[in-house]
PDB file of N, CA and C in Angstrom:
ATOM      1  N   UNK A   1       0.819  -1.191   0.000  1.00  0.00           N
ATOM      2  CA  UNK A   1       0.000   0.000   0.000  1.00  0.00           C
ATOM      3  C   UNK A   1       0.859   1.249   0.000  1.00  0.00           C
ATOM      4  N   UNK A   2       2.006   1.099   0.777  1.00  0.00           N
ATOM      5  CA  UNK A   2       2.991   1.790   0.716  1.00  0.00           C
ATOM      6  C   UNK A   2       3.103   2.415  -0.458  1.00  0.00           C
ATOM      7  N   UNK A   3       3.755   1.138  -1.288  1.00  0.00           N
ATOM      8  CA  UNK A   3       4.499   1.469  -2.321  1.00  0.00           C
ATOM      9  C   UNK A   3       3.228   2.366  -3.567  1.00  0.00           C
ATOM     10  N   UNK A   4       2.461   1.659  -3.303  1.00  0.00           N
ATOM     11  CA  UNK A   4       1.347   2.249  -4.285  1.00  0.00           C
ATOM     12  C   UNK A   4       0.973   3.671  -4.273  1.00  0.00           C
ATOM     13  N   UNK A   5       1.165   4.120  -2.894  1.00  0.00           N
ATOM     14  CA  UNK A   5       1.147   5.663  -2.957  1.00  0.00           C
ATOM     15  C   UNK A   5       2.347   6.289  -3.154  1.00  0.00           C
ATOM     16  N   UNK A   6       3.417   5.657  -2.937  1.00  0.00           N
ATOM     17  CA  UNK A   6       5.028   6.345  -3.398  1.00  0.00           C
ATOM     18  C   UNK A   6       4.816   6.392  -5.049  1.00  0.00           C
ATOM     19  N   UNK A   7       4.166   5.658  -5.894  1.00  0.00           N
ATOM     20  CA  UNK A   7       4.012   5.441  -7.053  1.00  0.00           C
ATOM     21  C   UNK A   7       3.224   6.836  -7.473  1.00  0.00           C
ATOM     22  N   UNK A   8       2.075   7.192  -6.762  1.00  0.00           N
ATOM     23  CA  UNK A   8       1.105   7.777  -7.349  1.00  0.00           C
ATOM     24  C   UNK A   8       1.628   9.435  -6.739  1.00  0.00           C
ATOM     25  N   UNK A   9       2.189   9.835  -5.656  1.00  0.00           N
ATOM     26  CA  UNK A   9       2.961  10.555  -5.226  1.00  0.00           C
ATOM     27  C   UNK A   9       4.144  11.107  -6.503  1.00  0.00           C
ATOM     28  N   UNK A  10       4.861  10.002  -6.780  1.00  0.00           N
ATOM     29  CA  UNK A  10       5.811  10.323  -7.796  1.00  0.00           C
ATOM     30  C   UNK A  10       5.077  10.720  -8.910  1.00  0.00           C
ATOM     31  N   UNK A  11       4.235  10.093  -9.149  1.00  0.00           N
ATOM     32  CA  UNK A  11       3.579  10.087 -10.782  1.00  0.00           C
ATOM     33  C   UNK A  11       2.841  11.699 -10.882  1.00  0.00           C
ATOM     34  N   UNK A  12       2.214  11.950  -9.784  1.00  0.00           N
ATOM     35  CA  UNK A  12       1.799  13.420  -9.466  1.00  0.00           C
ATOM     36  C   UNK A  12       2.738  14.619  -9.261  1.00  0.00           C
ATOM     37  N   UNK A  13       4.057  14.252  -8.938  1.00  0.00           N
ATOM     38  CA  UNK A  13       5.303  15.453  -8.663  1.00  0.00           C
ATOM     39  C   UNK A  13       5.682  15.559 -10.284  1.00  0.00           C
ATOM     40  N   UNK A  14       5.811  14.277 -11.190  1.00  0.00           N
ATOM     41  CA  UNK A  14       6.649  14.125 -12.755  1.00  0.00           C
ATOM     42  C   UNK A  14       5.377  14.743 -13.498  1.00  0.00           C
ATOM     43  N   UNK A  15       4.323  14.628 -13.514  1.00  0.00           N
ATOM     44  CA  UNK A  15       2.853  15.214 -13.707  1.00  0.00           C
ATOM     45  C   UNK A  15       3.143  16.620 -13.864  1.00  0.00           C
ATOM     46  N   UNK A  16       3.336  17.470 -12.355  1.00  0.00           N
ATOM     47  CA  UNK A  16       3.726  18.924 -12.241  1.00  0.00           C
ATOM     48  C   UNK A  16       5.008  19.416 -13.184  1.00  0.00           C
ATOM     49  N   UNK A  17       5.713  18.747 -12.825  1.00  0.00           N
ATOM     50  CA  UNK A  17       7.497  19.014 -13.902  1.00  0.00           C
ATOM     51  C   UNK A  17       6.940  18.824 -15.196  1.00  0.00           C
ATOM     52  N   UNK A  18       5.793  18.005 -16.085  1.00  0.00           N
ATOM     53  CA  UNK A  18       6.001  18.343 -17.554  1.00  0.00           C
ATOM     54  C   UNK A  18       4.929  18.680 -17.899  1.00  0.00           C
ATOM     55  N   UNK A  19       4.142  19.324 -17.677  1.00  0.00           N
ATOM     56  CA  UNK A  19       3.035  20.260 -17.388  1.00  0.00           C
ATOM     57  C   UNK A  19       3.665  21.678 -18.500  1.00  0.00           C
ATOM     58  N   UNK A  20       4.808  21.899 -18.388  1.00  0.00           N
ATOM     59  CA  UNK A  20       5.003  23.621 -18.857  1.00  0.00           C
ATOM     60  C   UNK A  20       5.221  23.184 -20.170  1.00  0.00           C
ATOM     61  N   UNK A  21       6.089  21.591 -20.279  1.00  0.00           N
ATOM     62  CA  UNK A  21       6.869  21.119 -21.677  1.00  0.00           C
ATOM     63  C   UNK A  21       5.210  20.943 -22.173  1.00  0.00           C
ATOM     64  N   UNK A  22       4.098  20.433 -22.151  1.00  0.00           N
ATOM     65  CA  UNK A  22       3.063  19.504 -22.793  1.00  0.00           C
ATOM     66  C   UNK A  22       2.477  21.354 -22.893  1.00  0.00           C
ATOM     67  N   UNK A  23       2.045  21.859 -22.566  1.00  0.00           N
ATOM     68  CA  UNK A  23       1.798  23.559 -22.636  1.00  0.00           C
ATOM     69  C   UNK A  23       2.370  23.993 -24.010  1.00  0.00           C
ATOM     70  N   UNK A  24       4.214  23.686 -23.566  1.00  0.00           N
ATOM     71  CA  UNK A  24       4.629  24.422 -24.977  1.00  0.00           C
ATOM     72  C   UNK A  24       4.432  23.519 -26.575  1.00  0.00           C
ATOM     73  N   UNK A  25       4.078  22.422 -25.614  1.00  0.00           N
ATOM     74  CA  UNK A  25       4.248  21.618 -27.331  1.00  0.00           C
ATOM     75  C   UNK A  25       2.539  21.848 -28.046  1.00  0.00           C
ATOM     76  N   UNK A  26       1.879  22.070 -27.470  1.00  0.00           N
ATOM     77  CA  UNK A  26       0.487  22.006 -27.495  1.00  0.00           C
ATOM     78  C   UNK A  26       0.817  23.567 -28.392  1.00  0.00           C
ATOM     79  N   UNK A  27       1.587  24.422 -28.030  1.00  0.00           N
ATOM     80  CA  UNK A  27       0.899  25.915 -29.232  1.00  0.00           C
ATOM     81  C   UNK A  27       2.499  26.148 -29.642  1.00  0.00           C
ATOM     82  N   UNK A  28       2.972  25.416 -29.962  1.00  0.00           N
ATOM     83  CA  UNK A  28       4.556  24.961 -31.257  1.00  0.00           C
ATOM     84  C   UNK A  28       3.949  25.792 -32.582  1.00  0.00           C
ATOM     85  N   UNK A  29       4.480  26.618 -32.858  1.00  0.00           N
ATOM     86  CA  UNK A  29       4.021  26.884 -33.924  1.00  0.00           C
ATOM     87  C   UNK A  29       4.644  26.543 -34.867  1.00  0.00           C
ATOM     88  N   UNK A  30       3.868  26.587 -36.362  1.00  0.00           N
ATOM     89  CA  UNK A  30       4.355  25.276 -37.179  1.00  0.00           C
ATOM     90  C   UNK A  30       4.945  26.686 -38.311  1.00  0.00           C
ATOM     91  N   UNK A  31       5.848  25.761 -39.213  1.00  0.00           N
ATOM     92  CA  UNK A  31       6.424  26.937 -40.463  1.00  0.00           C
ATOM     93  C   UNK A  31       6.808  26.134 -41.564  1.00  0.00           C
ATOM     94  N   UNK A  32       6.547  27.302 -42.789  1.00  0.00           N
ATOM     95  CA  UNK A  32       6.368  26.459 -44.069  1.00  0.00           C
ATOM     96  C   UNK A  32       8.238  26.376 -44.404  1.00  0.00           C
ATOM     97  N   UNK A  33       9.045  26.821 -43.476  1.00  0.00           N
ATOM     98  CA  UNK A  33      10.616  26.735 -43.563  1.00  0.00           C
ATOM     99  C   UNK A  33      11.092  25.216 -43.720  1.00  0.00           C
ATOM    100  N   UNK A  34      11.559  24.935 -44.851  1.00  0.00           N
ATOM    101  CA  UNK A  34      11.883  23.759 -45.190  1.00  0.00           C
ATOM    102  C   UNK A  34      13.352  22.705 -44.126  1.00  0.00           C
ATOM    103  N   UNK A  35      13.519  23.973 -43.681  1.00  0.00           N
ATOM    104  CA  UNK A  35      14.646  23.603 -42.557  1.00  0.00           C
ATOM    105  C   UNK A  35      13.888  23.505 -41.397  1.00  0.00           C
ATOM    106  N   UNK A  36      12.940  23.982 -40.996  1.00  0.00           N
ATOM    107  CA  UNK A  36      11.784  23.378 -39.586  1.00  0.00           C
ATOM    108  C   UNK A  36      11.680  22.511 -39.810  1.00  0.00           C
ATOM    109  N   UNK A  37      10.683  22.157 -40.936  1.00  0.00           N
ATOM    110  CA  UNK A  37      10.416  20.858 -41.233  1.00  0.00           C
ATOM    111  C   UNK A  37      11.230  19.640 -41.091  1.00  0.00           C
ATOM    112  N   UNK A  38      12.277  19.953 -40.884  1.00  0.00           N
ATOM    113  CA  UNK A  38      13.093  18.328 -40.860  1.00  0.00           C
ATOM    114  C   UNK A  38      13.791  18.711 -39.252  1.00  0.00           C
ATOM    115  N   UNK A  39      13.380  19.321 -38.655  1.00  0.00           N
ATOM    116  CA  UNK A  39      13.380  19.479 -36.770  1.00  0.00           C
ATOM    117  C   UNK A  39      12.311  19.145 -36.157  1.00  0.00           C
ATOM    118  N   UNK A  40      11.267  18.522 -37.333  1.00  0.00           N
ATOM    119  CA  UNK A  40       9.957  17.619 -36.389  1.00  0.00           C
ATOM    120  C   UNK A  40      10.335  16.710 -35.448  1.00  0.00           C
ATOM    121  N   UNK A  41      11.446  16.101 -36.125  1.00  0.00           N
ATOM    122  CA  UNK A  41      11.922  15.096 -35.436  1.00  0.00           C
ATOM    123  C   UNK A  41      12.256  15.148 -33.622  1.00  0.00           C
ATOM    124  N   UNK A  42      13.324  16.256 -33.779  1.00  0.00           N
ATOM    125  CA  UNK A  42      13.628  16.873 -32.187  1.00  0.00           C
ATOM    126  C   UNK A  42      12.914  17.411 -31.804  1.00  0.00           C
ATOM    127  N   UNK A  43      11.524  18.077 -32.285  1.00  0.00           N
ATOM    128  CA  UNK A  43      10.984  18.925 -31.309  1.00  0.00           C
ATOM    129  C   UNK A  43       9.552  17.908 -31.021  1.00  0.00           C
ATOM    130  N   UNK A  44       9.053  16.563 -31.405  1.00  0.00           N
ATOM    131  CA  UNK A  44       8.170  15.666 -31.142  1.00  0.00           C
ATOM    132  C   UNK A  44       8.346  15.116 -29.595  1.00  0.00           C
ATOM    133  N   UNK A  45       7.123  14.941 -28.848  1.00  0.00           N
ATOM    134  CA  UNK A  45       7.443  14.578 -28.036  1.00  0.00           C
ATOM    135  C   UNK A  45       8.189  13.345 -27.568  1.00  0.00           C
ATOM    136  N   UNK A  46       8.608  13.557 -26.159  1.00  0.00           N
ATOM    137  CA  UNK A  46       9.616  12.777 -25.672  1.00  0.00           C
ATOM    138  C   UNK A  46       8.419  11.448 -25.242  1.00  0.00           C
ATOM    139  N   UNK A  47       9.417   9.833 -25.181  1.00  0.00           N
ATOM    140  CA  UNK A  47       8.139   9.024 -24.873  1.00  0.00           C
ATOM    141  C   UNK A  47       7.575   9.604 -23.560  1.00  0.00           C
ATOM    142  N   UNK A  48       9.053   9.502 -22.598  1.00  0.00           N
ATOM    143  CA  UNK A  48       8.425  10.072 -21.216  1.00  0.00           C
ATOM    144  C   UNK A  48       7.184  10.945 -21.081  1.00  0.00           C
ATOM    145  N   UNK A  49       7.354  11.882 -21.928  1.00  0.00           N
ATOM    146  CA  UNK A  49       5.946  12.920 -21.934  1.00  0.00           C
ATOM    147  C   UNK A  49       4.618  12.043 -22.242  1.00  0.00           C
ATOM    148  N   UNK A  50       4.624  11.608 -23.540  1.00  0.00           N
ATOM    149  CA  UNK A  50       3.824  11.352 -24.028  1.00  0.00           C
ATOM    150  C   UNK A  50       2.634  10.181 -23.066  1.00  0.00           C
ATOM    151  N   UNK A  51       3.707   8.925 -22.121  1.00  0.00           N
ATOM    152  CA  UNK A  51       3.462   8.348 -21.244  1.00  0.00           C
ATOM    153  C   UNK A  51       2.694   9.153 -20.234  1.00  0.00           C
ATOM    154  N   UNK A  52       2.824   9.984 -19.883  1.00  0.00           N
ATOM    155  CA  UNK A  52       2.290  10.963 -18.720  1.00  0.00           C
ATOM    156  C   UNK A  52       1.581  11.965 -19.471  1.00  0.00           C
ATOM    157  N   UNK A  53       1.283  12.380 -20.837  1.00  0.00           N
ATOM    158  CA  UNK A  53      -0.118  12.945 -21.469  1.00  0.00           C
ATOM    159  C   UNK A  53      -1.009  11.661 -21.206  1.00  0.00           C
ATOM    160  N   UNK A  54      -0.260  10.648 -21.649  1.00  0.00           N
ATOM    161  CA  UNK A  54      -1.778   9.473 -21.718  1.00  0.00           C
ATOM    162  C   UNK A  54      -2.490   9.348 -20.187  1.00  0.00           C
ATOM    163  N   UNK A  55      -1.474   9.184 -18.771  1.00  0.00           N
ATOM    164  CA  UNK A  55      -1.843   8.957 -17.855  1.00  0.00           C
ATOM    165  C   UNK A  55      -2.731  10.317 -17.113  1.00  0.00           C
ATOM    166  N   UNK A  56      -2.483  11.805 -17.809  1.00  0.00           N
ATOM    167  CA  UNK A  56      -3.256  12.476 -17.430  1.00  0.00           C
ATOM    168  C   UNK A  56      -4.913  12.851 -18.377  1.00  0.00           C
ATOM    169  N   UNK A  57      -4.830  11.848 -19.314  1.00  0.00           N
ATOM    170  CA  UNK A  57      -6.299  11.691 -19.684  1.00  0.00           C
ATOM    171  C   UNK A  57      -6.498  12.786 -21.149  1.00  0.00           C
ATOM    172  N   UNK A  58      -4.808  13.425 -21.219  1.00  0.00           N
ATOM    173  CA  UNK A  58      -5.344  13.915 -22.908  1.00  0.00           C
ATOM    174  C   UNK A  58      -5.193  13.230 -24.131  1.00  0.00           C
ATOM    175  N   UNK A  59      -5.511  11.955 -23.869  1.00  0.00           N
ATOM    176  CA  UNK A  59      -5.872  11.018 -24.685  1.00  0.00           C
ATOM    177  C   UNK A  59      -6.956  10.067 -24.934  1.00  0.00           C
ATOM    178  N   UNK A  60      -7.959  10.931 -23.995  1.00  0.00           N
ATOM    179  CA  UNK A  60      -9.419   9.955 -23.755  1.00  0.00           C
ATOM    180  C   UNK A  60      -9.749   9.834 -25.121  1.00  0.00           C
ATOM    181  N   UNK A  61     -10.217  10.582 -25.819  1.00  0.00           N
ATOM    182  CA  UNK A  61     -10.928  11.512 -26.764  1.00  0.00           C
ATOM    183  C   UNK A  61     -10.758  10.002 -27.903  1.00  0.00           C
ATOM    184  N   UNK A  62      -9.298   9.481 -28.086  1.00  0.00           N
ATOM    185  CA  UNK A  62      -9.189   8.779 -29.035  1.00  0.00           C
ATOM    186  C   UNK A  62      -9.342   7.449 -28.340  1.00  0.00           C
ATOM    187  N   UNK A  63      -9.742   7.109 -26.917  1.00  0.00           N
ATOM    188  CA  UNK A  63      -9.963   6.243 -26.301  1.00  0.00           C
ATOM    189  C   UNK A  63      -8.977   5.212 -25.421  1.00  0.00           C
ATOM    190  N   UNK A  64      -7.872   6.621 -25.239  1.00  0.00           N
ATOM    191  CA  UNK A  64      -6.840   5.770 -24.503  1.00  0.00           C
ATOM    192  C   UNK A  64      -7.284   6.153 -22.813  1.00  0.00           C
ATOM    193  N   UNK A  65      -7.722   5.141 -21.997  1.00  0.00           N
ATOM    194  CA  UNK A  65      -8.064   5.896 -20.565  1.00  0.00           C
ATOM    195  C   UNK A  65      -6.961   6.450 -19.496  1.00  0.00           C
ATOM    196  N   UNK A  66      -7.106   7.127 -18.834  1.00  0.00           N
ATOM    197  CA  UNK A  66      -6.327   7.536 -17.826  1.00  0.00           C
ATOM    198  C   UNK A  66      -5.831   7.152 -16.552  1.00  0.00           C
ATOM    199  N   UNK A  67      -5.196   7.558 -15.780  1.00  0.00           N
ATOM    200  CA  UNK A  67      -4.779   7.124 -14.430  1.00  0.00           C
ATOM    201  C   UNK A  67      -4.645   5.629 -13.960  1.00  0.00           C
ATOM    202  N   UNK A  68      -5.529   5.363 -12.943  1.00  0.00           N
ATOM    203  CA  UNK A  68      -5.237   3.961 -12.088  1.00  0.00           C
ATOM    204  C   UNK A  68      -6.440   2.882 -13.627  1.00  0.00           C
ATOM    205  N   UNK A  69      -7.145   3.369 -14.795  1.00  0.00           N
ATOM    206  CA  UNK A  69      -7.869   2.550 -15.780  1.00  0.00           C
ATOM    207  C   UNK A  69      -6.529   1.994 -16.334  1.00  0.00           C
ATOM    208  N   UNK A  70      -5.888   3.628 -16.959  1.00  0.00           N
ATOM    209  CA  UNK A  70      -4.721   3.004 -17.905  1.00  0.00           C
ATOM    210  C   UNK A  70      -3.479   2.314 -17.379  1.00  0.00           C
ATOM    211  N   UNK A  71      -2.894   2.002 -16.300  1.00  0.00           N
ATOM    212  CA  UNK A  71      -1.941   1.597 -15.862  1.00  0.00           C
ATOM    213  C   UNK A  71      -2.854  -0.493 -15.852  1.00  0.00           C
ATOM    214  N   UNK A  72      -3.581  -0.576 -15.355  1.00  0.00           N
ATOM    215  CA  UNK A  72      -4.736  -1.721 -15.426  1.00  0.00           C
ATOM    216  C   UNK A  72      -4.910  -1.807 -16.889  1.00  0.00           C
ATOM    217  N   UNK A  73      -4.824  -1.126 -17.634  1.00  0.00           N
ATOM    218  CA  UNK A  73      -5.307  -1.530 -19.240  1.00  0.00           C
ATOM    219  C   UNK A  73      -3.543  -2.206 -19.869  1.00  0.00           C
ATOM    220  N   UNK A  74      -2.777  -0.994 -18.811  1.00  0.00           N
ATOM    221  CA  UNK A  74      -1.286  -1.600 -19.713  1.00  0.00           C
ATOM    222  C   UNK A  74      -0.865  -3.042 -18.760  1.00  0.00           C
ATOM    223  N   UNK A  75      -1.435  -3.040 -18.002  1.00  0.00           N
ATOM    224  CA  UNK A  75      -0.579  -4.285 -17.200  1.00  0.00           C
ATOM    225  C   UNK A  75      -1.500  -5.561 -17.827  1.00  0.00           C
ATOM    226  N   UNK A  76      -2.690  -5.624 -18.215  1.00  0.00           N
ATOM    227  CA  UNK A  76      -3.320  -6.805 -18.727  1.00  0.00           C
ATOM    228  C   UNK A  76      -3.383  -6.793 -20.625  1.00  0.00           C
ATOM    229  N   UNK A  77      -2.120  -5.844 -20.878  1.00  0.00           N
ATOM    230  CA  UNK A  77      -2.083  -5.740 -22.144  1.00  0.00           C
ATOM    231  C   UNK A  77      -3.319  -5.648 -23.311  1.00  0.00           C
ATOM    232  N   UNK A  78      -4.529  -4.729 -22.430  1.00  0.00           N
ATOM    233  CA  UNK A  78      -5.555  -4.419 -23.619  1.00  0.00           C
ATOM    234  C   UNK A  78      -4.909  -2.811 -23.912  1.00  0.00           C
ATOM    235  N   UNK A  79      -3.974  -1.918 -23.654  1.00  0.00           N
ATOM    236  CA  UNK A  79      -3.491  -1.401 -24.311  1.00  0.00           C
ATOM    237  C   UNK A  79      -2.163  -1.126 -24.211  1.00  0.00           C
ATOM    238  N   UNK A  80      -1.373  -1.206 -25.449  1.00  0.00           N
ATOM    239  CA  UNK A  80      -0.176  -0.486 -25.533  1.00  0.00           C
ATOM    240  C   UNK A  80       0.750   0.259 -26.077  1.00  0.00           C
ATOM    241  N   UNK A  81       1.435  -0.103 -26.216  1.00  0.00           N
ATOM    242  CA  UNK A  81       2.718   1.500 -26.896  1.00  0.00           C
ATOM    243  C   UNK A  81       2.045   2.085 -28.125  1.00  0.00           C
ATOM    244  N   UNK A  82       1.953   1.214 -28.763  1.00  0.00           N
ATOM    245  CA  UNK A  82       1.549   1.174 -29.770  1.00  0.00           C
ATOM    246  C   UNK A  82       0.439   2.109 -30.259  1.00  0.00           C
ATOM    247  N   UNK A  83      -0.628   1.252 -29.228  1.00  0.00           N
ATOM    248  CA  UNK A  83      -1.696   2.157 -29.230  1.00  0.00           C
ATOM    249  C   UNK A  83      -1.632   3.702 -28.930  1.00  0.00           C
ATOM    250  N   UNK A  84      -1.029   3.669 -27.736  1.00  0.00           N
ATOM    251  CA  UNK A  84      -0.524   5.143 -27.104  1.00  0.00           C
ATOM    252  C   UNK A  84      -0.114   5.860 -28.563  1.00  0.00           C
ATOM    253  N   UNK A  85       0.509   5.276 -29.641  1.00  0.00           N
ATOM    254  CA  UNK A  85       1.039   6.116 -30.328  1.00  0.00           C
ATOM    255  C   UNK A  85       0.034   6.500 -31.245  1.00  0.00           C
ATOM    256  N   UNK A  86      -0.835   5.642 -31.762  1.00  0.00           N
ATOM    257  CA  UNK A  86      -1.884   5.822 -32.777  1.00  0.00           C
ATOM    258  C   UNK A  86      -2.937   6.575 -32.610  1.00  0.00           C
ATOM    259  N   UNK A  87      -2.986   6.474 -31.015  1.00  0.00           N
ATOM    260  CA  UNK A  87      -3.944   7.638 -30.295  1.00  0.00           C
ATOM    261  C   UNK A  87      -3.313   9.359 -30.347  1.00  0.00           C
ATOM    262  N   UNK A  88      -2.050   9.277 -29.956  1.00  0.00           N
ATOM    263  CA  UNK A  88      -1.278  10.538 -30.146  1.00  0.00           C
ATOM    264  C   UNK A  88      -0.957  11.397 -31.915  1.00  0.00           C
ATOM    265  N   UNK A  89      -1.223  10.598 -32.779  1.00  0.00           N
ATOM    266  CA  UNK A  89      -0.760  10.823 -34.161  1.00  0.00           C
ATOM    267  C   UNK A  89      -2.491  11.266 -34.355  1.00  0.00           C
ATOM    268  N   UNK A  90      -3.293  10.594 -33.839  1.00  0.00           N
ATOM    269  CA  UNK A  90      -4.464  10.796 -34.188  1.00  0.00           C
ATOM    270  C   UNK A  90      -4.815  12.093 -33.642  1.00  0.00           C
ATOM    271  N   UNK A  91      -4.306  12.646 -32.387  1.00  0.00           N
ATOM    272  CA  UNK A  91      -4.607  14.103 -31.525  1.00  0.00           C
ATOM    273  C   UNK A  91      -3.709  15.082 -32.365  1.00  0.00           C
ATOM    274  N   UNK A  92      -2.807  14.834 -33.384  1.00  0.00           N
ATOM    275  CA  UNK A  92      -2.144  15.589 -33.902  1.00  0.00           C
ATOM    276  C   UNK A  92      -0.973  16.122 -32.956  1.00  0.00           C
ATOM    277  N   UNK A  93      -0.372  14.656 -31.581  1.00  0.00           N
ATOM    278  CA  UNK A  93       0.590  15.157 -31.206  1.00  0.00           C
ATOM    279  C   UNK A  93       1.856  14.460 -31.357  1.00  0.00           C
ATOM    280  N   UNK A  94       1.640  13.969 -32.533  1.00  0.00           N
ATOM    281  CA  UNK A  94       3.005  13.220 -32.886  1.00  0.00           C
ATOM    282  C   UNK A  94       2.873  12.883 -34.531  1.00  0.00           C
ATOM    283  N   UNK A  95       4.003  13.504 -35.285  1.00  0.00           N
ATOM    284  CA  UNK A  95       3.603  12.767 -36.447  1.00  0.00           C
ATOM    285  C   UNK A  95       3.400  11.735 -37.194  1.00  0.00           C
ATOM    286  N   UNK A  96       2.940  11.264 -37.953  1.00  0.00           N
ATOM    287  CA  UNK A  96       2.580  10.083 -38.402  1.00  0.00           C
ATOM    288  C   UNK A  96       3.594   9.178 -38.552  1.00  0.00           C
ATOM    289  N   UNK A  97       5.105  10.003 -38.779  1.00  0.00           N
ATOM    290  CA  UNK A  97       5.834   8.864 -39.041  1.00  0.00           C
ATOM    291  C   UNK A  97       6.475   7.715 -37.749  1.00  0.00           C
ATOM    292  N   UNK A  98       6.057   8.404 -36.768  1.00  0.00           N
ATOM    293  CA  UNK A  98       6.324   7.934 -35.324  1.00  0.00           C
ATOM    294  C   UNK A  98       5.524   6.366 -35.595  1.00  0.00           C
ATOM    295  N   UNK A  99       4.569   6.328 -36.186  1.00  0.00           N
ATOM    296  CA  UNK A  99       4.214   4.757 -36.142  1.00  0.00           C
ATOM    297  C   UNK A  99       5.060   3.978 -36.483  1.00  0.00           C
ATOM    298  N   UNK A 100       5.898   4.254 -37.585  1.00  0.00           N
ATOM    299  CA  UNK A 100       6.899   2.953 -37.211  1.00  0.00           C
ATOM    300  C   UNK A 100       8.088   2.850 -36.896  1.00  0.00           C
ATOM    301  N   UNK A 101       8.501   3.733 -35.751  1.00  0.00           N
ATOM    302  CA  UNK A 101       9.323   4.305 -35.207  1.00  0.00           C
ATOM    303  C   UNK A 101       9.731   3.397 -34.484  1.00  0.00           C
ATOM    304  N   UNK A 102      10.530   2.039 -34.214  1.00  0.00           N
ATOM    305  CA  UNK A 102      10.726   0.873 -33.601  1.00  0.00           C
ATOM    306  C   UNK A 102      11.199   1.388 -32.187  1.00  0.00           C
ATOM    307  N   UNK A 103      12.645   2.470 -32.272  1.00  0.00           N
ATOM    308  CA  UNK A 103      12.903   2.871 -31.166  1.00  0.00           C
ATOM    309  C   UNK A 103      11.866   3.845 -30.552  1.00  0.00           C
ATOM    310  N   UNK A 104      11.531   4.337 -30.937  1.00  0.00           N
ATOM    311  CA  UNK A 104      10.171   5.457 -29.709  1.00  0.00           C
ATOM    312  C   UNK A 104       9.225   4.794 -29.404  1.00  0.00           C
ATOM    313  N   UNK A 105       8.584   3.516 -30.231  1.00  0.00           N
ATOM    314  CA  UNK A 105       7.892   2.417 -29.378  1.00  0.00           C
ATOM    315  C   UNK A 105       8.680   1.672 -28.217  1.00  0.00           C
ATOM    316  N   UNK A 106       9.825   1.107 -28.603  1.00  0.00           N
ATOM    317  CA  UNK A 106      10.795   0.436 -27.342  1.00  0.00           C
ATOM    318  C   UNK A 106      11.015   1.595 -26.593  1.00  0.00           C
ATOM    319  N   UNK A 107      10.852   2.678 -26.571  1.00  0.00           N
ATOM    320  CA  UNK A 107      11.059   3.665 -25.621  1.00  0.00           C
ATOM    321  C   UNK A 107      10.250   3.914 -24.610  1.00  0.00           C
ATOM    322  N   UNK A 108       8.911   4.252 -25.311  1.00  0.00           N
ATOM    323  CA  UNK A 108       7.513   4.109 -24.400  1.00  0.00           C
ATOM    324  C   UNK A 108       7.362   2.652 -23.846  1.00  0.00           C
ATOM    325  N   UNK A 109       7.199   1.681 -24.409  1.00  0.00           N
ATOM    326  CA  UNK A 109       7.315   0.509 -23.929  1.00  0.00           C
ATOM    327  C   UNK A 109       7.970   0.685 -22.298  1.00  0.00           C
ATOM    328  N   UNK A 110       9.071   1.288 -22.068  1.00  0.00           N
ATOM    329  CA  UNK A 110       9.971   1.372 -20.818  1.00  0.00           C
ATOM    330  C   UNK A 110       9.307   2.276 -20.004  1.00  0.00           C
ATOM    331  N   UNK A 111       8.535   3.068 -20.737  1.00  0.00           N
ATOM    332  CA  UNK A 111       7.967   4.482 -19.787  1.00  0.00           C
ATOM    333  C   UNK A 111       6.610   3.698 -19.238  1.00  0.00           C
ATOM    334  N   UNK A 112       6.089   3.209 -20.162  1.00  0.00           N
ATOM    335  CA  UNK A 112       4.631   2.470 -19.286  1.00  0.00           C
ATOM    336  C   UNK A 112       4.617   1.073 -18.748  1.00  0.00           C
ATOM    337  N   UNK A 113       5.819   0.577 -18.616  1.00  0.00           N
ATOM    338  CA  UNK A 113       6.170  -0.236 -17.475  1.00  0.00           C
ATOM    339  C   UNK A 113       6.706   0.456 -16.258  1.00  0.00           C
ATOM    340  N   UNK A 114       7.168   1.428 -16.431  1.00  0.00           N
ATOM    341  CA  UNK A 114       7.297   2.235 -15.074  1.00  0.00           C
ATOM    342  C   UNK A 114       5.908   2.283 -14.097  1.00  0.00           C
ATOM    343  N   UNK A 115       4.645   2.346 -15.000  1.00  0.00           N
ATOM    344  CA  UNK A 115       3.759   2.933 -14.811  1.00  0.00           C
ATOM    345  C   UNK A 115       2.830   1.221 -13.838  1.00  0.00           C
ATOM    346  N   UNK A 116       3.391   0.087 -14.158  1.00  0.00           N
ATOM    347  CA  UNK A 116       2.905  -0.904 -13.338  1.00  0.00           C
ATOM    348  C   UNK A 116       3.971  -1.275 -12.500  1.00  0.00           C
ATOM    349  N   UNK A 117       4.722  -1.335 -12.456  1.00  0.00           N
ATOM    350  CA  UNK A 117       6.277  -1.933 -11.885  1.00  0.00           C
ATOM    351  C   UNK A 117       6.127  -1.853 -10.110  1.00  0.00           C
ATOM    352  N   UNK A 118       5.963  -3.373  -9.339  1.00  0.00           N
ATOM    353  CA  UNK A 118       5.669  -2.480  -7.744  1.00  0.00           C
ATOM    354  C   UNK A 118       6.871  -2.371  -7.271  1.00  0.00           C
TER     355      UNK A 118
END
């Protein structure tokens, strides 16, 4: 029980810390500069973020659930990285080419096992 609130404690302090980053990526403004364009790459979110958009629920919409649902959805594998990503490309917060992005799936993969791990 302990540990379960050290979990949800932490998950609520890392919550506050990327709060300003998910802010700035949300009004990124976009440019028809052919040299932006190929900095999609670095300026897309990090998995870490993206793991903790899903767990704070701005990913309902495409039907990824939140909090103590989604950590229960990732531990009995009805959803994952994967999904997380198809849901995020679909919110327009990751580009499309991230689907077959092997490493930023094995990346998230690590971030939402954090998210069951006791």
């Amino acid at each position: 029980m302990q540990r379960s609130i050290s979990v949800v404690l932490t998950t609520l302090l890392l919550s506050a810390t990327i709060s300003p980053a998910v802010a700035q990526a949300q009004t990124a403004p976009t440019s028809l500069n052919p040299y932006a364009a190929n900095q999609s790459r670095a300026n897309q979110l990090k998995p870490f973020n993206l793991a903790y958009l899903a767990y704070q629920g701005y990913l309902k919409d495409q039907g990824i659930p939140s909090s103590g649902t989604l950590i229960d959805a990732i531990a009995s594998g009805t959803i994952t990285a994967q999904d997380i990503i198809q849901a995020a490309v679909k919110a327009n917060r990751l580009p499309e080419q991230t689907l077959n992005d092997q490493g930023y799936r094995f990346n998230l993969e690590e971030q939402l096992q954090g998210f069951t791990a006791d």
